[in-house]
PDB file of N, CA and C in Angstrom:
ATOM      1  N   UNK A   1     -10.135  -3.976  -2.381  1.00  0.00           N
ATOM      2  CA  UNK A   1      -8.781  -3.492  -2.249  1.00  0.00           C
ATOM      3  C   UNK A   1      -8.308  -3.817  -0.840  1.00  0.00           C
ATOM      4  N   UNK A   2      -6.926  -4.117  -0.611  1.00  0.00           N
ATOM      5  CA  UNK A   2      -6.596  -4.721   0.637  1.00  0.00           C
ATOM      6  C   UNK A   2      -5.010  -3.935   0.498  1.00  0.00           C
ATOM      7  N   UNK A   3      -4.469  -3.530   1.702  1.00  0.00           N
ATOM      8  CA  UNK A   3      -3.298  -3.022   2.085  1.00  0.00           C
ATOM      9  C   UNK A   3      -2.331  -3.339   3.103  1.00  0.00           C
ATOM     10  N   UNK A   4      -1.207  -4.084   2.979  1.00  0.00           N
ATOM     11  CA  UNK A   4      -0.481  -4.633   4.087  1.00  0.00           C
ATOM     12  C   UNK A   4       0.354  -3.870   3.810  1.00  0.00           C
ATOM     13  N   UNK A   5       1.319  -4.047   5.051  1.00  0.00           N
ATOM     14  CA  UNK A   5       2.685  -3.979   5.460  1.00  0.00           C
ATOM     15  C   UNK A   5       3.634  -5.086   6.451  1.00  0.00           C
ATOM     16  N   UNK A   6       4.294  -5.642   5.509  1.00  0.00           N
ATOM     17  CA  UNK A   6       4.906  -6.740   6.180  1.00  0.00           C
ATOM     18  C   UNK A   6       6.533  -5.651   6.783  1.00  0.00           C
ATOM     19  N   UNK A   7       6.089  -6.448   7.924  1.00  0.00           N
ATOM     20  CA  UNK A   7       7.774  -5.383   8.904  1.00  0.00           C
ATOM     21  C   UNK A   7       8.312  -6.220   9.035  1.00  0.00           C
ATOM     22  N   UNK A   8       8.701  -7.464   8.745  1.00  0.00           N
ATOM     23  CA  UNK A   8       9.921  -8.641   8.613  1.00  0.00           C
ATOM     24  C   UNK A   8      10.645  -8.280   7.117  1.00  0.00           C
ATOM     25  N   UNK A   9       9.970  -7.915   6.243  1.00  0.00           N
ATOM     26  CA  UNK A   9      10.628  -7.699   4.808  1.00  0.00           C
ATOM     27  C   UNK A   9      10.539  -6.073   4.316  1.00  0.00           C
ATOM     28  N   UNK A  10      10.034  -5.069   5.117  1.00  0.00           N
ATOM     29  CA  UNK A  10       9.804  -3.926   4.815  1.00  0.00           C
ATOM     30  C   UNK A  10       8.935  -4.332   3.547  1.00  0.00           C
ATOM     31  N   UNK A  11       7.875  -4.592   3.476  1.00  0.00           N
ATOM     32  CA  UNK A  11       7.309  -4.760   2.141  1.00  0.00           C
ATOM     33  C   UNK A  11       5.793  -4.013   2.325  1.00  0.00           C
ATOM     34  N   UNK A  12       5.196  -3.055   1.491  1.00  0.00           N
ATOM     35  CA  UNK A  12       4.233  -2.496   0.958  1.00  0.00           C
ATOM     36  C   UNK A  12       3.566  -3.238  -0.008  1.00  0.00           C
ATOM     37  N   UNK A  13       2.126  -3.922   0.131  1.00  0.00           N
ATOM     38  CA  UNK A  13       1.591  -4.518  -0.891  1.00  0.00           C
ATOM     39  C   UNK A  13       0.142  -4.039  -0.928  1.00  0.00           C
ATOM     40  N   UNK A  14      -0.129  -4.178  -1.774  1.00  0.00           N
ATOM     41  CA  UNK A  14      -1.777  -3.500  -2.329  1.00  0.00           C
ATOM     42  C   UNK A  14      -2.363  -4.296  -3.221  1.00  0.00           C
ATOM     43  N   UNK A  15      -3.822  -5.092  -3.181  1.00  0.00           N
ATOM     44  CA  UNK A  15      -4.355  -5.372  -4.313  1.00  0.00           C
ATOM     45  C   UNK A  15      -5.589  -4.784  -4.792  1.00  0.00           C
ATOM     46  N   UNK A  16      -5.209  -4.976  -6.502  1.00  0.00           N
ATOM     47  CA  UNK A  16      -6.691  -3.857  -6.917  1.00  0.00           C
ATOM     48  C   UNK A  16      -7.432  -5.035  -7.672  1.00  0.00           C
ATOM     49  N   UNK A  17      -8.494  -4.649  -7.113  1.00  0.00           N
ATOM     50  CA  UNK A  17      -9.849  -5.085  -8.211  1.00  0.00           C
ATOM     51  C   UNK A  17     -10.514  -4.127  -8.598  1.00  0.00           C
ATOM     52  N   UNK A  18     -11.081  -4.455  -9.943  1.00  0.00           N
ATOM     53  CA  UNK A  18     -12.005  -3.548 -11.077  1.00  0.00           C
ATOM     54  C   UNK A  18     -13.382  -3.772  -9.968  1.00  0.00           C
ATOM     55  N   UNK A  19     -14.477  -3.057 -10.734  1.00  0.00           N
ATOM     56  CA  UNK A  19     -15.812  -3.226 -10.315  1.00  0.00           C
ATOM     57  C   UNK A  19     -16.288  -4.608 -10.657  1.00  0.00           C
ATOM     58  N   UNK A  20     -16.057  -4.997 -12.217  1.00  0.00           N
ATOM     59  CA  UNK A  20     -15.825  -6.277 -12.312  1.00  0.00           C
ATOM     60  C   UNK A  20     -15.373  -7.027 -11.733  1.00  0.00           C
ATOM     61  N   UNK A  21     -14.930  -6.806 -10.605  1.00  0.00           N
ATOM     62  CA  UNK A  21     -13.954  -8.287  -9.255  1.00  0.00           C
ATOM     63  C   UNK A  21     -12.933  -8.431  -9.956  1.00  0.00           C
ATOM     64  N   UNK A  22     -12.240  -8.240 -11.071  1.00  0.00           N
ATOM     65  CA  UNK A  22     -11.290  -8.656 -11.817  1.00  0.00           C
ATOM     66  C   UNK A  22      -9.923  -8.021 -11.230  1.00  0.00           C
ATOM     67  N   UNK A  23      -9.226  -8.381 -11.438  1.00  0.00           N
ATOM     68  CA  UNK A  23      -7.940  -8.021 -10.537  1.00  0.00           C
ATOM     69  C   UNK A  23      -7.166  -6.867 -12.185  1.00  0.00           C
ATOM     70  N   UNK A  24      -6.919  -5.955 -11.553  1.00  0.00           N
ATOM     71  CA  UNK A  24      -6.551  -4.454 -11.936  1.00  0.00           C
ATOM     72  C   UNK A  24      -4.558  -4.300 -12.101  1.00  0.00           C
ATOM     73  N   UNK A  25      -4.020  -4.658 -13.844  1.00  0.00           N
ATOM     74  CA  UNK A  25      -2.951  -4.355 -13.755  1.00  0.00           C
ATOM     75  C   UNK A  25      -2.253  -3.479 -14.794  1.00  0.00           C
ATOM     76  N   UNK A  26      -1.625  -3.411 -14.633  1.00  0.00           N
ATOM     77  CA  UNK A  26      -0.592  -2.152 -15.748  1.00  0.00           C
ATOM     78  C   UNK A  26      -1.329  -0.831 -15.575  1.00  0.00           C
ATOM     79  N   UNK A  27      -1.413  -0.909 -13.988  1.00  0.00           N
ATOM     80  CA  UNK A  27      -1.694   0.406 -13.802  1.00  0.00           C
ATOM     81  C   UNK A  27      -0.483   1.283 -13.048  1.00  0.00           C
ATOM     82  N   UNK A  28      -0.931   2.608 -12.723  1.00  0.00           N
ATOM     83  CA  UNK A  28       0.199   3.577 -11.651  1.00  0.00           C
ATOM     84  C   UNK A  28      -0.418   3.342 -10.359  1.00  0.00           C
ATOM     85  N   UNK A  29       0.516   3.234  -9.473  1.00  0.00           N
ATOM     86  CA  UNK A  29       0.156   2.919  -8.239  1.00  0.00           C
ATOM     87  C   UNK A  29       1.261   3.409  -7.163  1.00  0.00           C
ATOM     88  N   UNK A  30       0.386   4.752  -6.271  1.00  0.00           N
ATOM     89  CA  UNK A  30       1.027   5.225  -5.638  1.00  0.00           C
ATOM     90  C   UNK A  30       0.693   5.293  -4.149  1.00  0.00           C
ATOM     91  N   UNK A  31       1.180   5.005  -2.785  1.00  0.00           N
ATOM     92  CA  UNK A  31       0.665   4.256  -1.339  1.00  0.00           C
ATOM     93  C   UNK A  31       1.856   5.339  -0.384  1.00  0.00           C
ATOM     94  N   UNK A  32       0.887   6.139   0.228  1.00  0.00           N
ATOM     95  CA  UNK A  32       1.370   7.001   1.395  1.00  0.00           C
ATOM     96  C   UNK A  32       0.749   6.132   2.619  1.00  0.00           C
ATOM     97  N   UNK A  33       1.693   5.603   3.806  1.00  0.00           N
ATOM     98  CA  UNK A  33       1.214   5.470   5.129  1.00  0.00           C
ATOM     99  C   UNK A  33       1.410   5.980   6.556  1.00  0.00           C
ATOM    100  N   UNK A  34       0.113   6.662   6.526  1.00  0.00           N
ATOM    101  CA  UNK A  34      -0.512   7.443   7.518  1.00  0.00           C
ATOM    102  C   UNK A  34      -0.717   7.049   9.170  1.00  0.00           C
ATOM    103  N   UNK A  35      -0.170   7.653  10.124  1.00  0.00           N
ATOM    104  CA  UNK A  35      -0.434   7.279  11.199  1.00  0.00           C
ATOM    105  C   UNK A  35      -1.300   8.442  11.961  1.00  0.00           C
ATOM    106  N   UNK A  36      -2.457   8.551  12.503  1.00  0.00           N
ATOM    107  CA  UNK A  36      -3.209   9.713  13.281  1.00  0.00           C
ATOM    108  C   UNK A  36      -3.419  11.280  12.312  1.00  0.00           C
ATOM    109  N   UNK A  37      -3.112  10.108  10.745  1.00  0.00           N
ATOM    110  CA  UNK A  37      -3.623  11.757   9.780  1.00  0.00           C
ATOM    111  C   UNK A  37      -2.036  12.226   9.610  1.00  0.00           C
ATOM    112  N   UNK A  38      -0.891  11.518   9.630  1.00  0.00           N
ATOM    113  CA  UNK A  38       0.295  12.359   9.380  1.00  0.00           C
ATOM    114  C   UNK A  38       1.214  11.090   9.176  1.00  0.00           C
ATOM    115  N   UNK A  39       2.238  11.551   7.620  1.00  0.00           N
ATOM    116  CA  UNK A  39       2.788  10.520   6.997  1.00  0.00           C
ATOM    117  C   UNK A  39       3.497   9.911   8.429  1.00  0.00           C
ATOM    118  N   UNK A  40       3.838   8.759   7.882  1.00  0.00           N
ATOM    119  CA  UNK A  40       4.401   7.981   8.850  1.00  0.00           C
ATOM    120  C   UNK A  40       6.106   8.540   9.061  1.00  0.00           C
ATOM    121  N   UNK A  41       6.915   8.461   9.275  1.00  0.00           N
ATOM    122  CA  UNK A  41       8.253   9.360   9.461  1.00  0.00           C
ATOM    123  C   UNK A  41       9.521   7.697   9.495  1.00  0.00           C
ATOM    124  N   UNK A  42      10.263   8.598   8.582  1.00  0.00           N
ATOM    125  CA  UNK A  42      11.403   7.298   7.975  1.00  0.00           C
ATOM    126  C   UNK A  42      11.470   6.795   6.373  1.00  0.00           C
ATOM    127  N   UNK A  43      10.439   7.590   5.849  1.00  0.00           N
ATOM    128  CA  UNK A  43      10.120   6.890   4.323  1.00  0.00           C
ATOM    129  C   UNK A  43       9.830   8.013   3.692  1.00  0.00           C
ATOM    130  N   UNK A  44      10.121   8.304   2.589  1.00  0.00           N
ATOM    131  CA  UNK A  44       9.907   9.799   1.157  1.00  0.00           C
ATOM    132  C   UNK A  44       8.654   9.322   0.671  1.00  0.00           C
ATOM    133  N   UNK A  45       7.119   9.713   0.782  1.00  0.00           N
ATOM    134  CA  UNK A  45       6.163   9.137   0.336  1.00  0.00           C
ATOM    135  C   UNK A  45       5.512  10.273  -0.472  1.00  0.00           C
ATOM    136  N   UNK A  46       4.692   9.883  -1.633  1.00  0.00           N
ATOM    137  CA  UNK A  46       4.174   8.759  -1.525  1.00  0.00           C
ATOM    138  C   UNK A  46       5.281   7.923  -2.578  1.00  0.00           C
ATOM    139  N   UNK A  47       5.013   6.562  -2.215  1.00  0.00           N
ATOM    140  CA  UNK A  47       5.935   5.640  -3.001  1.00  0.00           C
ATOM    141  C   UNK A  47       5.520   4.652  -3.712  1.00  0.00           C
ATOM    142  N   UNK A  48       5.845   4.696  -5.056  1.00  0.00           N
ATOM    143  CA  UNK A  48       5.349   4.091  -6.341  1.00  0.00           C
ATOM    144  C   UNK A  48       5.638   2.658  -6.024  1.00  0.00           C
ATOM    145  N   UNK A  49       4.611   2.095  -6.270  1.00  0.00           N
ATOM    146  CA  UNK A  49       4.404   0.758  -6.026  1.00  0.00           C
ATOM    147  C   UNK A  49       4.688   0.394  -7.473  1.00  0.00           C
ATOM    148  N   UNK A  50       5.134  -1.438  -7.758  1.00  0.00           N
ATOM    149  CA  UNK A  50       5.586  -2.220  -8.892  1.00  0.00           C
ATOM    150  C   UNK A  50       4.663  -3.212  -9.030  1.00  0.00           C
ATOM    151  N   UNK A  51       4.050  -3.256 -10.415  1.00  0.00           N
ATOM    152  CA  UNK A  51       2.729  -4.058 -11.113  1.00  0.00           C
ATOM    153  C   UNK A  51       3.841  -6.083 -10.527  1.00  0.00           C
ATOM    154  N   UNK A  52       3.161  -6.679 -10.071  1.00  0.00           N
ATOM    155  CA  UNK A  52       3.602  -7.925 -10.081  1.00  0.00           C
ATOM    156  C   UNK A  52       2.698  -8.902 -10.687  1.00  0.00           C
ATOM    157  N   UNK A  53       2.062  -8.178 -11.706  1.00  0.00           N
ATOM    158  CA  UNK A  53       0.773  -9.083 -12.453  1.00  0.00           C
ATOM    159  C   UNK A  53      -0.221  -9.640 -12.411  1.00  0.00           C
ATOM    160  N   UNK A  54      -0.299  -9.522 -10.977  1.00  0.00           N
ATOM    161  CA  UNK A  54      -1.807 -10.091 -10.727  1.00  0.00           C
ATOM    162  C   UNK A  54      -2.592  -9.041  -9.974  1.00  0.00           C
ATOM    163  N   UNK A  55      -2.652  -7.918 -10.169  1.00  0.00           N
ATOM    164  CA  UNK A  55      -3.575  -7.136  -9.406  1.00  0.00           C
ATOM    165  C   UNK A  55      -2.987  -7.143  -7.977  1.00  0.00           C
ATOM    166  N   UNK A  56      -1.506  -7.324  -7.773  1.00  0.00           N
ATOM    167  CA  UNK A  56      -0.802  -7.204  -6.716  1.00  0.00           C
ATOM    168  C   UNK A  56       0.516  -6.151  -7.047  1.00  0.00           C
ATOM    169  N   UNK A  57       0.450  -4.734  -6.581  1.00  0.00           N
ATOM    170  CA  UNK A  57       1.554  -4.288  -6.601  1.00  0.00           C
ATOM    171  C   UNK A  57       2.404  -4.013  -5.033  1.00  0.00           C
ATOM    172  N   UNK A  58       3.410  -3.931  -5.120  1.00  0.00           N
ATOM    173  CA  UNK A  58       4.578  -4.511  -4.083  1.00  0.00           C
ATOM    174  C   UNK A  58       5.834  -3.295  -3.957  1.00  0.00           C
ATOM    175  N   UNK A  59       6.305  -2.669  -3.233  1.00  0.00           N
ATOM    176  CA  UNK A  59       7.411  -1.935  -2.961  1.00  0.00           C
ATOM    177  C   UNK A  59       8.049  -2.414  -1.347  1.00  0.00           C
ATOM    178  N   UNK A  60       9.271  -1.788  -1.727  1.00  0.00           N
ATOM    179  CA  UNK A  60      10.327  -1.785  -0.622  1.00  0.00           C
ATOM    180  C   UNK A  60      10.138  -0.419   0.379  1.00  0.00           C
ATOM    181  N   UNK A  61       9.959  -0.702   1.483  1.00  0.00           N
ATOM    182  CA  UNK A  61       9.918   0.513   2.506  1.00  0.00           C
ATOM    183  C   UNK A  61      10.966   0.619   3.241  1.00  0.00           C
ATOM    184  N   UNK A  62      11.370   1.897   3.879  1.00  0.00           N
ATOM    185  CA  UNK A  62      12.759   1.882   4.442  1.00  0.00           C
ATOM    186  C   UNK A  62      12.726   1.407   5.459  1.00  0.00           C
ATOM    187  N   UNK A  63      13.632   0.772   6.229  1.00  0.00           N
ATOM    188  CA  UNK A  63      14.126  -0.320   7.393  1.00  0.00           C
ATOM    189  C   UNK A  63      13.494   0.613   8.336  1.00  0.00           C
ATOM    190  N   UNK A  64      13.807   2.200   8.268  1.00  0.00           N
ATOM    191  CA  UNK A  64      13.773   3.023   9.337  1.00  0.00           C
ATOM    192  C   UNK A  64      12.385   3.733   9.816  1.00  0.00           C
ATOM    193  N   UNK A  65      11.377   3.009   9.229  1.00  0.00           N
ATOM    194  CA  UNK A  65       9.804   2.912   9.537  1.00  0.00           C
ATOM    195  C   UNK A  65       9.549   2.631  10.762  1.00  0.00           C
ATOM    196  N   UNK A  66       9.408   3.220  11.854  1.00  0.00           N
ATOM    197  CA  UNK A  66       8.642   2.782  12.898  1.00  0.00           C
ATOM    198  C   UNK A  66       7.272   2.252  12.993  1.00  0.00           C
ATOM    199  N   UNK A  67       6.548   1.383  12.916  1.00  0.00           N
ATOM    200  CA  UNK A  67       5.244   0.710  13.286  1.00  0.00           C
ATOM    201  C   UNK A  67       4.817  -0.389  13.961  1.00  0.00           C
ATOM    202  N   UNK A  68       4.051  -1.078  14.146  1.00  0.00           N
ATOM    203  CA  UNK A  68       3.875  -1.696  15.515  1.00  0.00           C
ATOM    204  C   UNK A  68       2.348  -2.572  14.979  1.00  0.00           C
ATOM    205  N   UNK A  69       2.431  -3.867  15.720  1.00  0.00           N
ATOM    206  CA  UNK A  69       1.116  -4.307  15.089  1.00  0.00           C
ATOM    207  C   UNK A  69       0.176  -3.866  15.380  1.00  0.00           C
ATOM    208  N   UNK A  70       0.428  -3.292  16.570  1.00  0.00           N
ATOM    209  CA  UNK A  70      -0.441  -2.300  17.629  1.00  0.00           C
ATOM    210  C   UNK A  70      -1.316  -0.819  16.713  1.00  0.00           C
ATOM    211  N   UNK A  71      -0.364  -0.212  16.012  1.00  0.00           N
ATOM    212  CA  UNK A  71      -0.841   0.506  15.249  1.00  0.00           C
ATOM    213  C   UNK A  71      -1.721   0.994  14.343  1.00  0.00           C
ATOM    214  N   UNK A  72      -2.661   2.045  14.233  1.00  0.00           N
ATOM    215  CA  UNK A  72      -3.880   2.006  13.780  1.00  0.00           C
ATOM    216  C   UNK A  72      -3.274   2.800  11.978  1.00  0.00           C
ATOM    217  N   UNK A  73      -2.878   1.993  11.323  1.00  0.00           N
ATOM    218  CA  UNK A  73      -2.254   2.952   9.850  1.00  0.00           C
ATOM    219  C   UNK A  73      -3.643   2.655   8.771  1.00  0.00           C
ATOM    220  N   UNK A  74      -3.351   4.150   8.417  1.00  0.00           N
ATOM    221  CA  UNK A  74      -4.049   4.139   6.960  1.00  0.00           C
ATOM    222  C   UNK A  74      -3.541   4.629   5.549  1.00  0.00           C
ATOM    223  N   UNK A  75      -3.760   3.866   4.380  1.00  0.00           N
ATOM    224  CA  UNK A  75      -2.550   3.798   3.594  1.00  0.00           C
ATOM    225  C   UNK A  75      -3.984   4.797   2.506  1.00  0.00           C
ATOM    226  N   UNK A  76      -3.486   5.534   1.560  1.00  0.00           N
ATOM    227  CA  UNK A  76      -3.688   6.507   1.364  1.00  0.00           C
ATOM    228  C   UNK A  76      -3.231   5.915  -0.457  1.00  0.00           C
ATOM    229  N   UNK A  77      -3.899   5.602  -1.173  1.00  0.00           N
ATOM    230  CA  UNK A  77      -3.948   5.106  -2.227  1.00  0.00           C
ATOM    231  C   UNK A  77      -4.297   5.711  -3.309  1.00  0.00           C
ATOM    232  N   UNK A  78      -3.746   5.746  -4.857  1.00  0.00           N
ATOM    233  CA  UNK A  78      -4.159   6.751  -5.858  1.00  0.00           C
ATOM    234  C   UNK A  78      -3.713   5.863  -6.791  1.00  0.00           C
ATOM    235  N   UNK A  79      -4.141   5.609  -7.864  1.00  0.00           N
ATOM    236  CA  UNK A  79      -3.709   4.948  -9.140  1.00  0.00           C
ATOM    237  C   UNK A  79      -4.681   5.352 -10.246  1.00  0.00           C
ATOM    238  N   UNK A  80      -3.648   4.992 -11.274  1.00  0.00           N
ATOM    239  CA  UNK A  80      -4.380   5.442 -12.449  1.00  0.00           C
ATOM    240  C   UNK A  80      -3.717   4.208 -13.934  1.00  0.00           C
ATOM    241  N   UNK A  81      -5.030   4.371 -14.245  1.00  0.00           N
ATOM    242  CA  UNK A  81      -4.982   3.128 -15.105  1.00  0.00           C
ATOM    243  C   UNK A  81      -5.356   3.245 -16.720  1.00  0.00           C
ATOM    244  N   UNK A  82      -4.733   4.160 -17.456  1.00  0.00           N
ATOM    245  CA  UNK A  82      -5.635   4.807 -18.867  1.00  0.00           C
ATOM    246  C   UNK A  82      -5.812   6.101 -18.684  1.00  0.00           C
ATOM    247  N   UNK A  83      -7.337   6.241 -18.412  1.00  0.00           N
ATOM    248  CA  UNK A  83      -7.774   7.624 -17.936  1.00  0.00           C
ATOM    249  C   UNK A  83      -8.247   6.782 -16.846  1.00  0.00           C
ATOM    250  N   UNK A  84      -8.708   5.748 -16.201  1.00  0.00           N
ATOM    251  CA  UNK A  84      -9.316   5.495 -15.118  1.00  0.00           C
ATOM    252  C   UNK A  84      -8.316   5.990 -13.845  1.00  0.00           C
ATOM    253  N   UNK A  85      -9.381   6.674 -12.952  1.00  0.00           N
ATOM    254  CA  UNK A  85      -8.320   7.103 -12.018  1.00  0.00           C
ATOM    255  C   UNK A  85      -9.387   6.692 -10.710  1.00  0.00           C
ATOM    256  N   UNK A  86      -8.194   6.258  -9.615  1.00  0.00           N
ATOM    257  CA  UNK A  86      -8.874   5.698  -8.034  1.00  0.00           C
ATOM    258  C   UNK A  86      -8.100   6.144  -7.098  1.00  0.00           C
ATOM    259  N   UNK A  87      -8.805   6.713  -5.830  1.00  0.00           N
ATOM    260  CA  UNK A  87      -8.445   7.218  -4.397  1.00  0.00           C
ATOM    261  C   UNK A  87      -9.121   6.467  -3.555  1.00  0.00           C
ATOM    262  N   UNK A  88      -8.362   6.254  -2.672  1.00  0.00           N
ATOM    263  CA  UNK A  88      -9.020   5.184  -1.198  1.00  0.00           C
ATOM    264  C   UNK A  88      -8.193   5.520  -0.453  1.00  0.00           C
ATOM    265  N   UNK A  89      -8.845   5.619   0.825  1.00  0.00           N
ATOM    266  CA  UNK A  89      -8.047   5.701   2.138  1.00  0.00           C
ATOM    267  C   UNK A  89      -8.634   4.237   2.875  1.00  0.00           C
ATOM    268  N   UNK A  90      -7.263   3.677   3.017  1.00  0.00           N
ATOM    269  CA  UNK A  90      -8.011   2.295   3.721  1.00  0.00           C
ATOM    270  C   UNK A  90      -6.957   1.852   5.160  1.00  0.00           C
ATOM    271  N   UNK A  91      -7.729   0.836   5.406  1.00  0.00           N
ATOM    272  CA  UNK A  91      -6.851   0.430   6.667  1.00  0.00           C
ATOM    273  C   UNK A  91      -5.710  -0.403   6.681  1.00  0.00           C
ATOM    274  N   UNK A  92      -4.570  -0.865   7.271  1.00  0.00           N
ATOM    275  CA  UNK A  92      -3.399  -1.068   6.447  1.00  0.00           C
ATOM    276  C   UNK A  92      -3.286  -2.422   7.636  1.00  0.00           C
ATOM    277  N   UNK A  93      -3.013  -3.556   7.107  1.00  0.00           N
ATOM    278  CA  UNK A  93      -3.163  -4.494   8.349  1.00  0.00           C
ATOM    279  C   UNK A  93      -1.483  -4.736   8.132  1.00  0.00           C
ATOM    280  N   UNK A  94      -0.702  -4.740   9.231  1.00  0.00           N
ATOM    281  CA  UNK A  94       0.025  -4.686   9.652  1.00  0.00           C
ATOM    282  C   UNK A  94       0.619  -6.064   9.830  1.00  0.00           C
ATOM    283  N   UNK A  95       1.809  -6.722   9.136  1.00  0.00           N
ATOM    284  CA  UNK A  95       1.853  -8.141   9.735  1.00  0.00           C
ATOM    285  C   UNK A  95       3.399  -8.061   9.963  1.00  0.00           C
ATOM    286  N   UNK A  96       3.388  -8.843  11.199  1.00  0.00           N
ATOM    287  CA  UNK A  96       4.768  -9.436  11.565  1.00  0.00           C
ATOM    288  C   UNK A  96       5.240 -10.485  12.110  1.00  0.00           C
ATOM    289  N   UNK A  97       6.141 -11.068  11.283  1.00  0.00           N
ATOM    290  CA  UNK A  97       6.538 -12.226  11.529  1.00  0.00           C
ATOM    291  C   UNK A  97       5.543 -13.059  11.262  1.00  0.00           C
ATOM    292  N   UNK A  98       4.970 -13.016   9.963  1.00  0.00           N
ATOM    293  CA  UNK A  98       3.792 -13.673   9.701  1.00  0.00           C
ATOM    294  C   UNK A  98       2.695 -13.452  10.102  1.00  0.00           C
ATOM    295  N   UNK A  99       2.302 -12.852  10.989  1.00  0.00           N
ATOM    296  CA  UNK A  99       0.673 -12.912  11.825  1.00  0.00           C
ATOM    297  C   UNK A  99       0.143 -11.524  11.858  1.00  0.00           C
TER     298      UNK A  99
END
């Protein structure tokens, strides 16, 4: 599982893989991001992420997000897939302007 945030497009992306390595879709997918243990401030979270079919789901974050590449975020993950259900707290790599 991998967690960005692109701050050129306000974009939230997440990908899931099964245990199988297989990439994980038509599931619920919901992504709170955390700065020092406390939501990040500018955004109503947590916020439902959109299946884009490949084990990549994708949302819009509000413009008014403060973060920094500098920043140590952890994105706070829950989905559910059937009855299969997953929690992760992971590290959120931060990109801007490409890098």
């Amino acid at each position: 599982m991998e967690a960005y945030y692109f701050k050129s497009t306000h974009t939230a992306r997440v990908t899931l893989e099964g245990e199988d390595e297989l990439a994980v879709v038509g599931a619920t997918v919901d992504f709170t991001l955390q700065k020092n243990g406390v939501d990040v401030a500018g955004q109503a979270w947590p916020l439902s992420l959109l299946d884009q079919g490949d084990g990549t789901y994708e949302a819009l974050v509000s413009d008014a997000l403060v973060v920094t590449k500098k920043d140590r975020l952890v994105a706070i993950i829950d989905s559910l897939k059937g009855t299969a259900k997953a929690h992760a707290e992971i590290t959120v790599k931060v990109v801007v302007d490409g890098s």
